[in-house]
C-alpha atoms as a PDB file:
ATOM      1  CA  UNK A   1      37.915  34.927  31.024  1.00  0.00           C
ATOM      2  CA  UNK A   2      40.689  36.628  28.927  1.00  0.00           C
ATOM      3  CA  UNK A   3      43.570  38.052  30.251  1.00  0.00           C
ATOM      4  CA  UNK A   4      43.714  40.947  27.937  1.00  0.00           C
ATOM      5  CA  UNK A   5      44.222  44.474  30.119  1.00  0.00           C
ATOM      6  CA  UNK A   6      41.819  45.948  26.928  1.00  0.00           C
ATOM      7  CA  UNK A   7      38.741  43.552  27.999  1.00  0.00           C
ATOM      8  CA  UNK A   8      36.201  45.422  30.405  1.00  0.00           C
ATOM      9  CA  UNK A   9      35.152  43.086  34.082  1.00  0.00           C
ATOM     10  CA  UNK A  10      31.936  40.576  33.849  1.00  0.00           C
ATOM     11  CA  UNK A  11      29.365  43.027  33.740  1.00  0.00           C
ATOM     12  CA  UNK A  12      27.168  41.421  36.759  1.00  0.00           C
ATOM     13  CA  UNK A  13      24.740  43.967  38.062  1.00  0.00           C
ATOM     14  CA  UNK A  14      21.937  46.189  36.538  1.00  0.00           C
ATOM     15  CA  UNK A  15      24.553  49.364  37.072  1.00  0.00           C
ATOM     16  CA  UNK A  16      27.351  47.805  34.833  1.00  0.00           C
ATOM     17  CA  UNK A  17      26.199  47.729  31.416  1.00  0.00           C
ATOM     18  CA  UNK A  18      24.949  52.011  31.803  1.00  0.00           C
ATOM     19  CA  UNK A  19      28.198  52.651  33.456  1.00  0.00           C
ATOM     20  CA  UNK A  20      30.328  50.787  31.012  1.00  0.00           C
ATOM     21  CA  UNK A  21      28.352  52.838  27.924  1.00  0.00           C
ATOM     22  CA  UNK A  22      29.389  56.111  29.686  1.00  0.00           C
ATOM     23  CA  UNK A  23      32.912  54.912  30.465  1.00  0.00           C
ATOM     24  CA  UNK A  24      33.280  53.782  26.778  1.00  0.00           C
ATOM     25  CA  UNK A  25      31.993  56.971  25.634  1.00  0.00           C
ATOM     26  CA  UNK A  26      34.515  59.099  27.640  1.00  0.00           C
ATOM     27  CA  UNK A  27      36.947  56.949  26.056  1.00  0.00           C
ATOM     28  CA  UNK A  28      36.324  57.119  22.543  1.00  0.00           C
ATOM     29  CA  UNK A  29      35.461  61.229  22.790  1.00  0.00           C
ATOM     30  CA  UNK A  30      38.641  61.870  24.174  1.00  0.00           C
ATOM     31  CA  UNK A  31      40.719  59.329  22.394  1.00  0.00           C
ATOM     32  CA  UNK A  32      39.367  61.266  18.686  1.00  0.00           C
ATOM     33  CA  UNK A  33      40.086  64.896  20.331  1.00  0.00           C
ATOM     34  CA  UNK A  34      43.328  63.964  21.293  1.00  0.00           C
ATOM     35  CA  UNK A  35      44.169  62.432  17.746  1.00  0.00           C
ATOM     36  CA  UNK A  36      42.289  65.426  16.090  1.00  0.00           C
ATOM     37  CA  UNK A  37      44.119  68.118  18.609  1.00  0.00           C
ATOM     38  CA  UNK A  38      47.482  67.012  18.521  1.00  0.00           C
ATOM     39  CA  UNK A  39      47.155  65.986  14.568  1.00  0.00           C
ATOM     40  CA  UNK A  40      45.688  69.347  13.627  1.00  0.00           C
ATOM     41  CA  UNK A  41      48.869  71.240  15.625  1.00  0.00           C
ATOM     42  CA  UNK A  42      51.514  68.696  14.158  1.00  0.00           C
ATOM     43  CA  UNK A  43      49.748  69.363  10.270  1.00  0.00           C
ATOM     44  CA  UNK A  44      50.064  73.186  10.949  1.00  0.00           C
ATOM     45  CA  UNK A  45      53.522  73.022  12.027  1.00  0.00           C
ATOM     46  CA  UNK A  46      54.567  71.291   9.156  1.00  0.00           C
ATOM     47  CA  UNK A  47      52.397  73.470   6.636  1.00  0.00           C
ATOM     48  CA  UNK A  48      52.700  76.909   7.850  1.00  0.00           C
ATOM     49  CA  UNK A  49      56.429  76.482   8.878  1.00  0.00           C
ATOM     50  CA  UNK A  50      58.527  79.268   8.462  1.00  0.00           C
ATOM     51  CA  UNK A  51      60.357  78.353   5.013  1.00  0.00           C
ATOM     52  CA  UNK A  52      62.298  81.598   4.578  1.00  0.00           C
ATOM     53  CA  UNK A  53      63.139  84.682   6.463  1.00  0.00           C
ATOM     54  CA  UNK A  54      61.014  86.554   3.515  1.00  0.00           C
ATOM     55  CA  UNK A  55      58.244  84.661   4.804  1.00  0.00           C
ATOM     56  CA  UNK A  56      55.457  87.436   6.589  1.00  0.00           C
ATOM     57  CA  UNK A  57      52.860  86.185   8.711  1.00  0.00           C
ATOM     58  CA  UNK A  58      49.142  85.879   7.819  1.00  0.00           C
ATOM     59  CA  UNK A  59      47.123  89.069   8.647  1.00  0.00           C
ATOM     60  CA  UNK A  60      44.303  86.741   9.417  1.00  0.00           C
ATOM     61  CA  UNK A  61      43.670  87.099  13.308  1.00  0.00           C
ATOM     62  CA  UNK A  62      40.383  84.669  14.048  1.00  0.00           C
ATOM     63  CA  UNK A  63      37.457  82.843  12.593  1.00  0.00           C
ATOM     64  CA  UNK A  64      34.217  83.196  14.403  1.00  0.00           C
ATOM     65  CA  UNK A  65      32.616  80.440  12.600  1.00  0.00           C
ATOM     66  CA  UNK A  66      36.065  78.377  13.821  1.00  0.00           C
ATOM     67  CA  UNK A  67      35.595  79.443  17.372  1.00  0.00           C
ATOM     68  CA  UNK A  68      32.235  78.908  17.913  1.00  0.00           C
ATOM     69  CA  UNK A  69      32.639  75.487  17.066  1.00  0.00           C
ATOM     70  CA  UNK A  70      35.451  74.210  19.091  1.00  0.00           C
ATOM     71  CA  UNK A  71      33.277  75.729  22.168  1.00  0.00           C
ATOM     72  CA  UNK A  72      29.875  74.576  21.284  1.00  0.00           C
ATOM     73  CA  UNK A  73      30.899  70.658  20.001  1.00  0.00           C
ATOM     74  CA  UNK A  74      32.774  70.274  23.296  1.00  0.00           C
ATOM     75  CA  UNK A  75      30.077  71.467  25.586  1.00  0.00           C
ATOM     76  CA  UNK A  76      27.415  69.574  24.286  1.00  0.00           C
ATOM     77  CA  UNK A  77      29.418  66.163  24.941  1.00  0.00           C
ATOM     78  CA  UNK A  78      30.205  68.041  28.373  1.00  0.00           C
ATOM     79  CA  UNK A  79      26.385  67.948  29.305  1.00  0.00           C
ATOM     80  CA  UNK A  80      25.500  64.381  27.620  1.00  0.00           C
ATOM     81  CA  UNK A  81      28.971  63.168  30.376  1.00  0.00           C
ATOM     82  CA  UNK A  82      27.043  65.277  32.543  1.00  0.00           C
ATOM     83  CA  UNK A  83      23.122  64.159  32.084  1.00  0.00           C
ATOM     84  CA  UNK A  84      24.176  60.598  31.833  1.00  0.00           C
ATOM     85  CA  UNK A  85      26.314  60.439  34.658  1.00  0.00           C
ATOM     86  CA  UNK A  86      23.695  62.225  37.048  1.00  0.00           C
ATOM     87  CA  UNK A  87      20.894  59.926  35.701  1.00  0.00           C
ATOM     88  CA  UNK A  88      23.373  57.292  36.588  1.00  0.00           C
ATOM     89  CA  UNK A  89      23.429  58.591  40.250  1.00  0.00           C
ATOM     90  CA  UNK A  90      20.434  58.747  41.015  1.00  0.00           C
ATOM     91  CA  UNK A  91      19.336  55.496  39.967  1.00  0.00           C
ATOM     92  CA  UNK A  92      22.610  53.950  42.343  1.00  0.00           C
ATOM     93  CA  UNK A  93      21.063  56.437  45.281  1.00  0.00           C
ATOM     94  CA  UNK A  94      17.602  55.426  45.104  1.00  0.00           C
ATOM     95  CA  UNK A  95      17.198  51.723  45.672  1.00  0.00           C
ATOM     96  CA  UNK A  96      13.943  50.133  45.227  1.00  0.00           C
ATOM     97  CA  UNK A  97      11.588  49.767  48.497  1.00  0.00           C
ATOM     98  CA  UNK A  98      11.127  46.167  48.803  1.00  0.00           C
ATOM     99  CA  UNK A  99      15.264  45.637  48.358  1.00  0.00           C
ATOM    100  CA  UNK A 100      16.735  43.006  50.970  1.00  0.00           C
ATOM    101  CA  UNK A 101      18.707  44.370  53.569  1.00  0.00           C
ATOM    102  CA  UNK A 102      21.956  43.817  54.690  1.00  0.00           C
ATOM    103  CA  UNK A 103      24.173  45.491  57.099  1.00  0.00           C
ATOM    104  CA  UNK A 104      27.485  46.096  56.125  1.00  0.00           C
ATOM    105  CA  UNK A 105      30.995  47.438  58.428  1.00  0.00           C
ATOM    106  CA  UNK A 106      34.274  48.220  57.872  1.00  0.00           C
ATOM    107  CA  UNK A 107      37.010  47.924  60.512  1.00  0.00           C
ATOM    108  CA  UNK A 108      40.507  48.030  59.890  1.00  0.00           C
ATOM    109  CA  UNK A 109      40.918  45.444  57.865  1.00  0.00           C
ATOM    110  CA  UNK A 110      37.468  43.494  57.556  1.00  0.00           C
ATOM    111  CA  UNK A 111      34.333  43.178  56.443  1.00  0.00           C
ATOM    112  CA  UNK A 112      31.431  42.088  58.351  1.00  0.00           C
ATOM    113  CA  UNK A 113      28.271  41.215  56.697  1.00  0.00           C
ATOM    114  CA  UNK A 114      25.302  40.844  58.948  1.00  0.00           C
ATOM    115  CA  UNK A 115      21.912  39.452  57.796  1.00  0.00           C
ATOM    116  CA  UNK A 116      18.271  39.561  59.878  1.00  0.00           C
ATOM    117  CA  UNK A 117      18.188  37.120  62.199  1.00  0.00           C
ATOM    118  CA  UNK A 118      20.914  35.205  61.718  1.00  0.00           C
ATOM    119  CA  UNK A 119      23.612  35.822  64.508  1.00  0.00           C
ATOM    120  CA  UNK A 120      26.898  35.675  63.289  1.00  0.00           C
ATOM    121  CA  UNK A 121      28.760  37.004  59.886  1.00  0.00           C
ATOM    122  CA  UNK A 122      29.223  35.154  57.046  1.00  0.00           C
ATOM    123  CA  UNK A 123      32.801  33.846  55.955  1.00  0.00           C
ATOM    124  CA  UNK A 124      33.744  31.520  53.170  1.00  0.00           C
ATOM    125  CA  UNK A 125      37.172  29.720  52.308  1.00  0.00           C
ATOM    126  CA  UNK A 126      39.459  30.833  49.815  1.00  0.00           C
ATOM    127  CA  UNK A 127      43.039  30.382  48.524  1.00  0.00           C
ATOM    128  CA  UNK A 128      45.527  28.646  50.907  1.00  0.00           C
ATOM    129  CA  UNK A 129      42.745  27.637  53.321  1.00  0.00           C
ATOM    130  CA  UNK A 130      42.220  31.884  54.065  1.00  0.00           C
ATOM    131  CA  UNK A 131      38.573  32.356  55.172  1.00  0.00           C
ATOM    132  CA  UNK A 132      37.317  35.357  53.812  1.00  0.00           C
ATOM    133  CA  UNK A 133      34.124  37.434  54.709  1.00  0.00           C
ATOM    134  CA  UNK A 134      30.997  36.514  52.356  1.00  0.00           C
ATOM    135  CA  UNK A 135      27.956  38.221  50.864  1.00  0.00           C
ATOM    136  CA  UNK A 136      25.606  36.059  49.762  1.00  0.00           C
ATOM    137  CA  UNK A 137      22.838  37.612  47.577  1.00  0.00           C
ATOM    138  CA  UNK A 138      20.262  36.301  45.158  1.00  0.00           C
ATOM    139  CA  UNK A 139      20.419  36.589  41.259  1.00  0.00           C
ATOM    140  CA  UNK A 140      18.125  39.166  40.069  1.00  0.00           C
ATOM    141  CA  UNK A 141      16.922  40.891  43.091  1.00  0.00           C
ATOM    142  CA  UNK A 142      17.043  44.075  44.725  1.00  0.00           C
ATOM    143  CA  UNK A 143      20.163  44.177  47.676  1.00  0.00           C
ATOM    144  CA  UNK A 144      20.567  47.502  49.786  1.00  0.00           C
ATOM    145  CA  UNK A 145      23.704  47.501  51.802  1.00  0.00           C
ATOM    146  CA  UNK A 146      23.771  49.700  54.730  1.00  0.00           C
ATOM    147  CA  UNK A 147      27.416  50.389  55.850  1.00  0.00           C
ATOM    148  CA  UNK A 148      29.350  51.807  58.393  1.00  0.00           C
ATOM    149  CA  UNK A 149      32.860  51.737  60.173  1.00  0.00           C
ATOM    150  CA  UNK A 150      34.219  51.266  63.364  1.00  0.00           C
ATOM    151  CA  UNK A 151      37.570  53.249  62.839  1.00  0.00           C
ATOM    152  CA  UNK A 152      38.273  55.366  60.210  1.00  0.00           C
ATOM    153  CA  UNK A 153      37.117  55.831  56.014  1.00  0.00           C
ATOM    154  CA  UNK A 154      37.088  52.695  54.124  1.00  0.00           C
ATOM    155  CA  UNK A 155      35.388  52.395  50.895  1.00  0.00           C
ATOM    156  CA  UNK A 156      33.428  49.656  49.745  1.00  0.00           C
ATOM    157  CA  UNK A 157      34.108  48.731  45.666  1.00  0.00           C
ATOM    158  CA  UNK A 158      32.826  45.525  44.069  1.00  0.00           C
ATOM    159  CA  UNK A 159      34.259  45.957  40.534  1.00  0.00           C
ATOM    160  CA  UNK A 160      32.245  42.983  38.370  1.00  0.00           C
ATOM    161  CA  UNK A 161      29.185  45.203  39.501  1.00  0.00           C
ATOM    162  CA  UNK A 162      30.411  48.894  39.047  1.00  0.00           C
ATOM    163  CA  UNK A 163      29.374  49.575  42.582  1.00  0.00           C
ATOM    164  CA  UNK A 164      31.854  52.000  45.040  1.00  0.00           C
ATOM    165  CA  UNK A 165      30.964  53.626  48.180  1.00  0.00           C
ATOM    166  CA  UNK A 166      32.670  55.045  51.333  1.00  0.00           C
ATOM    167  CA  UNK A 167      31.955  53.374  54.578  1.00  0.00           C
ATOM    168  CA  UNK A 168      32.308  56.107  57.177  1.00  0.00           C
ATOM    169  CA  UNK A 169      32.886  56.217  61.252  1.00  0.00           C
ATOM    170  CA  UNK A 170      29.531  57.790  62.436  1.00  0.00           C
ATOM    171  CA  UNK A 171      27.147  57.296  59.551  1.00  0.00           C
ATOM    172  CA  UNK A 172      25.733  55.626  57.455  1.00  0.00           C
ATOM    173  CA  UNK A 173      26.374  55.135  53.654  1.00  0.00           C
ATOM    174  CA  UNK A 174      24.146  53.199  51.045  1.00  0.00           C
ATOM    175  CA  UNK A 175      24.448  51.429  48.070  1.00  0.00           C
ATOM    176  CA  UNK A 176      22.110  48.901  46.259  1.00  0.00           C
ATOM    177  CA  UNK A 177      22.624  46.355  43.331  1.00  0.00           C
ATOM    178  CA  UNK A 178      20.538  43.484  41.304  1.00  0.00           C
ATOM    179  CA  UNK A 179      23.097  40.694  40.624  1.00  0.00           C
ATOM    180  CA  UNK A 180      22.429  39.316  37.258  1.00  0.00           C
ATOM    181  CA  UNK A 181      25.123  36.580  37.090  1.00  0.00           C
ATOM    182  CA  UNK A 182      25.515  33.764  39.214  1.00  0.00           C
ATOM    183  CA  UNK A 183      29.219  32.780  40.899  1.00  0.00           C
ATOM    184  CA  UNK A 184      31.694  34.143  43.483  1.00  0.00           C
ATOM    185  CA  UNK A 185      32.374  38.006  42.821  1.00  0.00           C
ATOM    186  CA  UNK A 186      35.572  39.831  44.827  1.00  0.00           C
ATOM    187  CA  UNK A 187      35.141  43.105  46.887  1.00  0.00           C
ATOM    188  CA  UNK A 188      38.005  45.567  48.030  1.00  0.00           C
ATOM    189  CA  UNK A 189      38.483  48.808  49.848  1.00  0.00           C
ATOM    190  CA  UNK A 190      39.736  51.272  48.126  1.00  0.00           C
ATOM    191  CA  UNK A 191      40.153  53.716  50.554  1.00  0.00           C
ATOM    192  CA  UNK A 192      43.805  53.378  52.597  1.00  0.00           C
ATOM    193  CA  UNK A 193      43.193  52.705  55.800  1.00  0.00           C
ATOM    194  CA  UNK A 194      46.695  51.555  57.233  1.00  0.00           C
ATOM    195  CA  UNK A 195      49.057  48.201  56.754  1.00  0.00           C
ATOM    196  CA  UNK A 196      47.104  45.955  56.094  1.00  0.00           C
ATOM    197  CA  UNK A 197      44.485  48.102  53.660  1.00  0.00           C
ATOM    198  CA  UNK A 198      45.512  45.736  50.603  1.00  0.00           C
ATOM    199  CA  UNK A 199      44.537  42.380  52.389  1.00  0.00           C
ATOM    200  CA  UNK A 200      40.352  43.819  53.282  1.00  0.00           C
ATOM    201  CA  UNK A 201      39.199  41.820  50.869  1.00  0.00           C
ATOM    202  CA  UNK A 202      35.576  39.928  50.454  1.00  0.00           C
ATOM    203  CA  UNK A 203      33.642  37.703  48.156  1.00  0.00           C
ATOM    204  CA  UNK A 204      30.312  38.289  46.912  1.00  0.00           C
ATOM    205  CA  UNK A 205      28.546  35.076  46.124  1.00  0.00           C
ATOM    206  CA  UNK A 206      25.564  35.626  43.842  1.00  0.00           C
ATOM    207  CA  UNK A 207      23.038  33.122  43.977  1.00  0.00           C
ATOM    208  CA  UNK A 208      19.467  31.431  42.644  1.00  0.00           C
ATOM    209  CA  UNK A 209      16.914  32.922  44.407  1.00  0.00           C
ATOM    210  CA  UNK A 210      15.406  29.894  45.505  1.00  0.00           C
ATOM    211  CA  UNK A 211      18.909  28.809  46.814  1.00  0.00           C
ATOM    212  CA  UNK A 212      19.113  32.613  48.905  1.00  0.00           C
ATOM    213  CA  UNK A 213      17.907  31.268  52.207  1.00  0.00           C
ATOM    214  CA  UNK A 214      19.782  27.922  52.820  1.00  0.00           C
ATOM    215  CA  UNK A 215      22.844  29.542  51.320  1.00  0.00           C
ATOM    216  CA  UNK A 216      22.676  32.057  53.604  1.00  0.00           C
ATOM    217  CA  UNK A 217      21.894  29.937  56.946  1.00  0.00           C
ATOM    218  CA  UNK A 218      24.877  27.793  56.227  1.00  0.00           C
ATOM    219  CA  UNK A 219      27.321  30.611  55.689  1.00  0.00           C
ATOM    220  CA  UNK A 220      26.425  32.164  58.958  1.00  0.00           C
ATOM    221  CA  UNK A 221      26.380  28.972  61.053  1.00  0.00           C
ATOM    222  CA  UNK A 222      29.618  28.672  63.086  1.00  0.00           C
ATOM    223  CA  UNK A 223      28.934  25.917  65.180  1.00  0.00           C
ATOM    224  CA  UNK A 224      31.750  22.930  66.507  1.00  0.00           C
ATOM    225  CA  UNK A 225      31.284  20.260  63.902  1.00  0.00           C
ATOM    226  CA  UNK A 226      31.261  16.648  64.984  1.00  0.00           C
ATOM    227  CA  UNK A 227      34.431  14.680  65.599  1.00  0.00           C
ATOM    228  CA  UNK A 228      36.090  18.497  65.612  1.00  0.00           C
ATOM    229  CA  UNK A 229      38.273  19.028  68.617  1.00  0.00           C
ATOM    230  CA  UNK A 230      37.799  22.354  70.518  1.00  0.00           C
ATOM    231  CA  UNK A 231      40.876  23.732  69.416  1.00  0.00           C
ATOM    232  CA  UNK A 232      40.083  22.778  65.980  1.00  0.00           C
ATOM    233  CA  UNK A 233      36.503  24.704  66.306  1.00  0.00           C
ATOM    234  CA  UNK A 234      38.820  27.616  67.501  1.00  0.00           C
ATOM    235  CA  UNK A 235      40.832  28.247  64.388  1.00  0.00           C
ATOM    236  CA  UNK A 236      37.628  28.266  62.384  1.00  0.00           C
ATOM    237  CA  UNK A 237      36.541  31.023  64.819  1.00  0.00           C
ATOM    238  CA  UNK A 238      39.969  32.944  64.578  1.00  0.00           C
ATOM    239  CA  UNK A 239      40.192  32.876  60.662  1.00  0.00           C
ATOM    240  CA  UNK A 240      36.249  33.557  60.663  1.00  0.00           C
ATOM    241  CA  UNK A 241      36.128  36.461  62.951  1.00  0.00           C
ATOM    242  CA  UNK A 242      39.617  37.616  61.169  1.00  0.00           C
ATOM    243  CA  UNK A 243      41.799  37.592  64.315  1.00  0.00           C
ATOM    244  CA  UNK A 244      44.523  36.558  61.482  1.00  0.00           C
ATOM    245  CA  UNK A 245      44.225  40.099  60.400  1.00  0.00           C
ATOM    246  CA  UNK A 246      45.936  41.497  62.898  1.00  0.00           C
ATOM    247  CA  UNK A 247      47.181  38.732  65.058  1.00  0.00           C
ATOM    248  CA  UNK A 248      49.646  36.186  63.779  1.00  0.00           C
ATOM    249  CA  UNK A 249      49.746  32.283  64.829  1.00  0.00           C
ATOM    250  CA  UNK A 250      53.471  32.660  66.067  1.00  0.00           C
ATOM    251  CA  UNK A 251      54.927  35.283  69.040  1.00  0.00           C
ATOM    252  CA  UNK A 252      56.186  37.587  66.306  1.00  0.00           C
ATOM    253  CA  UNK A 253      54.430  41.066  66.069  1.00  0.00           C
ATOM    254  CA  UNK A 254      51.803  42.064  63.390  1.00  0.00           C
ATOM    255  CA  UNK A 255      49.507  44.797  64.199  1.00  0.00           C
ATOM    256  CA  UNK A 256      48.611  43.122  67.684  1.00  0.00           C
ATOM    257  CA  UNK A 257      50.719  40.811  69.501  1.00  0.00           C
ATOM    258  CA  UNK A 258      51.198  37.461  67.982  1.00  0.00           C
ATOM    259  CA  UNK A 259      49.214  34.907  69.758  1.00  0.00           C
ATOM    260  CA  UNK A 260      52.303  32.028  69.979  1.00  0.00           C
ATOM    261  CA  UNK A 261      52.953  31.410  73.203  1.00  0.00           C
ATOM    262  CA  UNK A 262      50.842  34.165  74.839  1.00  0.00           C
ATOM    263  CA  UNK A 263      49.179  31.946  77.461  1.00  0.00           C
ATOM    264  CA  UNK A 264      50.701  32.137  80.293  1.00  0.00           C
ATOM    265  CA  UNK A 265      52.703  34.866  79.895  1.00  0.00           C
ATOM    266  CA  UNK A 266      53.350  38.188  81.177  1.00  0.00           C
ATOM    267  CA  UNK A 267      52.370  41.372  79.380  1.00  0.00           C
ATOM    268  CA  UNK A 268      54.175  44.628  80.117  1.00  0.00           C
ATOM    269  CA  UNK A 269      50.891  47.267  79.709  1.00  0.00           C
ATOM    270  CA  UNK A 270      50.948  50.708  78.740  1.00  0.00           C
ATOM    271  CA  UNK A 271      50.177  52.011  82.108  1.00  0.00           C
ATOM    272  CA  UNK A 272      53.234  50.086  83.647  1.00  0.00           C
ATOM    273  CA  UNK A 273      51.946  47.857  85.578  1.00  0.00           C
ATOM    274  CA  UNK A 274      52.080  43.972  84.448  1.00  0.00           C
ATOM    275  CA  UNK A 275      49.290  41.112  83.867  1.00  0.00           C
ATOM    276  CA  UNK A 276      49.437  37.308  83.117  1.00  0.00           C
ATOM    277  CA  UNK A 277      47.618  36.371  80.208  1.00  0.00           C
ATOM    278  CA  UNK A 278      45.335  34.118  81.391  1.00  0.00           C
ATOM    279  CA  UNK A 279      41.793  32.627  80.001  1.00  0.00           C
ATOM    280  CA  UNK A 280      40.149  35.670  81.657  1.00  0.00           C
ATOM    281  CA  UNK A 281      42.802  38.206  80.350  1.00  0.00           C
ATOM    282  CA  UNK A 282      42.531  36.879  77.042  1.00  0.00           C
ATOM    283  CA  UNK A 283      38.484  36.927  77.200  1.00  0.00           C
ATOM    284  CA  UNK A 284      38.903  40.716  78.186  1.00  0.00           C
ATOM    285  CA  UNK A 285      40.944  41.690  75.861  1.00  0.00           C
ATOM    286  CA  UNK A 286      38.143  40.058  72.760  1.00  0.00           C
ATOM    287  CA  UNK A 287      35.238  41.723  74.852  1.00  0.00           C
ATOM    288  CA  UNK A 288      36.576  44.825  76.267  1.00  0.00           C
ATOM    289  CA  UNK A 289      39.965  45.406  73.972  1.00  0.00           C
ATOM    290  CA  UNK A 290      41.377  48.762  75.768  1.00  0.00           C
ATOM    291  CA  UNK A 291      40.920  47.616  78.989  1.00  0.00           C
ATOM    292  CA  UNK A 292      44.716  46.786  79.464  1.00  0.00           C
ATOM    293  CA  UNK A 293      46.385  48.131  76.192  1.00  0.00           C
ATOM    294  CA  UNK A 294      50.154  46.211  75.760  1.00  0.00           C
ATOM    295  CA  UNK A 295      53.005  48.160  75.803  1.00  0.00           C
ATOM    296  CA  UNK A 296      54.038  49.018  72.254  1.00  0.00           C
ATOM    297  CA  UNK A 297      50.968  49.198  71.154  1.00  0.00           C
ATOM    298  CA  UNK A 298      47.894  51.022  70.382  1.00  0.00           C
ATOM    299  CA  UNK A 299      44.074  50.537  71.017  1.00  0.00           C
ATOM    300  CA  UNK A 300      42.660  49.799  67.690  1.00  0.00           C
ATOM    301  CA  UNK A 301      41.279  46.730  68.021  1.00  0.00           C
ATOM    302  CA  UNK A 302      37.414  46.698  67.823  1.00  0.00           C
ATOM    303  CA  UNK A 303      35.087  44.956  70.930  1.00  0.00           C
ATOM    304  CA  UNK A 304      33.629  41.364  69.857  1.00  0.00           C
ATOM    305  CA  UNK A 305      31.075  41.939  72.518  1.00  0.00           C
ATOM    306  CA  UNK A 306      27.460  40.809  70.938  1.00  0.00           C
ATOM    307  CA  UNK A 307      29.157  39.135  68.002  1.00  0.00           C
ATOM    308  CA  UNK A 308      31.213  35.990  69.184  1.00  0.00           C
ATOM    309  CA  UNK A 309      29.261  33.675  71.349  1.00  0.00           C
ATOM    310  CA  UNK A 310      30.610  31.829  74.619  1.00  0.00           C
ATOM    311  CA  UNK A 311      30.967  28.849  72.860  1.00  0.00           C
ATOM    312  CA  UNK A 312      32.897  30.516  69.690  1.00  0.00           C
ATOM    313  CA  UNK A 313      35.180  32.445  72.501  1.00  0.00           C
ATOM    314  CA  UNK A 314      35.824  29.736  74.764  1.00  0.00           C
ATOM    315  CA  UNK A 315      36.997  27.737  71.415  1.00  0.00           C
ATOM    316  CA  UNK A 316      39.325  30.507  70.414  1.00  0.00           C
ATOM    317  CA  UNK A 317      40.898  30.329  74.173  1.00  0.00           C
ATOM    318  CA  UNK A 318      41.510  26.805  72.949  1.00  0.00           C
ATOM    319  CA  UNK A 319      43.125  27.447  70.601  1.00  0.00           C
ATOM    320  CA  UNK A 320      45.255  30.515  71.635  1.00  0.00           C
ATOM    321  CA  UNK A 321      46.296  28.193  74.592  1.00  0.00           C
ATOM    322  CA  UNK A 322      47.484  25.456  72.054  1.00  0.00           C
ATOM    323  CA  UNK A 323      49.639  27.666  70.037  1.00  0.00           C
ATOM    324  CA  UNK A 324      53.201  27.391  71.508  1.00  0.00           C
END
């Protein structure tokens, strides 16, 4: 793909192509009214400059004809922006009744993507060995995402498809697309939510229908592998469930306490008192995060409660505990 800042995204859903038409139009309309406004005023300043002091100004004051048509050409561009961009509304409101359904929510600063019946999110692997959350959808049919958030506004914006929504604590928001190219797609929120708002990122994998199924039942398996140690299985689980969001590998601060050398010690709470962070401390803290709050620090960590099994969790103990 070129590099050239002029050259518009892939356009990959069945929204793109109408959306790009309207955005093109805008573009062109008031690129030529620019160059015919700020021509026209530069022409008359050099032709009707004063070239004497005997010059007297024109007793012409208006001319209807003149008038009428810098209002009317104007407004009937206004309404075609208007009509188009309404039509274009309606049809991203109104998704089609047999779409697939997935369930989308934003949390500072992750996405989870839930499917029916399959129990955990689905994560891929990206630059440096990141794992990043995944949405896996088939080429050429109908997707509805339902989306919410556990904190505060995100918004949910996959450019290559000309899709943007906000994800909102409380509610829920919609959106629905029909991928029409295959291959891995990137999704950001473009609503600030806090530090880390630039790194809530996501990939949208589209896929052959046929392929939808498997695709999707081995993205959202998260199971030990064989020959994989425990602790190994754990730092699947804490790049997977994005722990490395807010939680770094060593014992220096991010947005939660690092994790290096945790076990075993004692935390200073909020409340004064003191606990040792043990395997059942650190199991509270994942299930029931604002039981004991740290000292420092302040409860915005979501619950994992119903999302990480007891094998995933006692894995990411594992690993915590290894981390020196």
């Amino acid at each position: 793909m070129s590099d050239s800042p002029w050259e518009l995204l892939p356009t990959a859903s069945n929204h793109a192509q109408s959306l790009d038409g309207l955005y093109i139009l805008l573009t062109a309309v008031t690129g030529i009214s620019f160059v015919l406004v700020i021509g026209t005023m530069f022409y008359f300043m050099w032709k009707y400059k004063m070239k004497s002091e005997d010059d007297k100004t024109s007793p012409l004051t208006h001319n209807g004809k003149l008038e009428f048509a810098w209002s009317a050409i104007p407004a009937i561009f206004l309404m075609v922006f208007f009509v188009w961009g309404e039509l274009d509304f309606v049809k991203l409101s109104s998704p089609p009744a047999d779409s697939i359904d997935i369930h989308v929510t934003g949390q500072k600063w992750y996405w989870t993507f839930e499917y029916p019946g399959r129990p955990v999110a689905a994560t891929t692997e990206v630059e440096d060995g990141e794992i990043a959350p995944l949405l896996v959808v088939p080429k050429g049919q109908a997707v509805r995402l339902t989306m919410t958030s556990k904190d505060v506004i995100h918004s949910f914006y996959i450019p290559a498809f000309r899709v943007k929504k906000d994800v909102v604590p409380g509610r829920y928001t919609y959106v629905w697309f029909e991928a029409t190219e295959l291959g891995d797609f990137p999704v950001f929120c473009t609503e600030y939510c806090g530090d880390e708002h630039s790194s809530m990122l996501a990939v949208v994998r589209v896929v052959e229908p046929e392929d939808y199924k498997a695709e999707v039942a081995a993205a959202t398996t998260l199971e030990q592998g064989e020959g994989e140690s425990l602790e190994q299985f754990g730092e699947k689980v804490y790049k997977a469930f994005a722990c490395n969001s807010c939680h770094n590998t060593d014992a220096t601060r991010k947005v939660g306490p690092g994790f290096g050398g945790l076990y075993g010690k004692s935390e200073n709470l909020a409340d004064g008192s003191s606990v040792e962070a043990d395997e059942n401390y650190i199991r509270e803290s994942i299930m029931e995060p604002n039981a004991k709050i740290v000292a420092g620090y302040t409860p915005q960590m979501p619950s994992f409660a119903g999302q990480i099994n007891d094998e995933q969790l006692n894995a990411l103990i594992a690993y915590i505990k290894s981390l020196k």
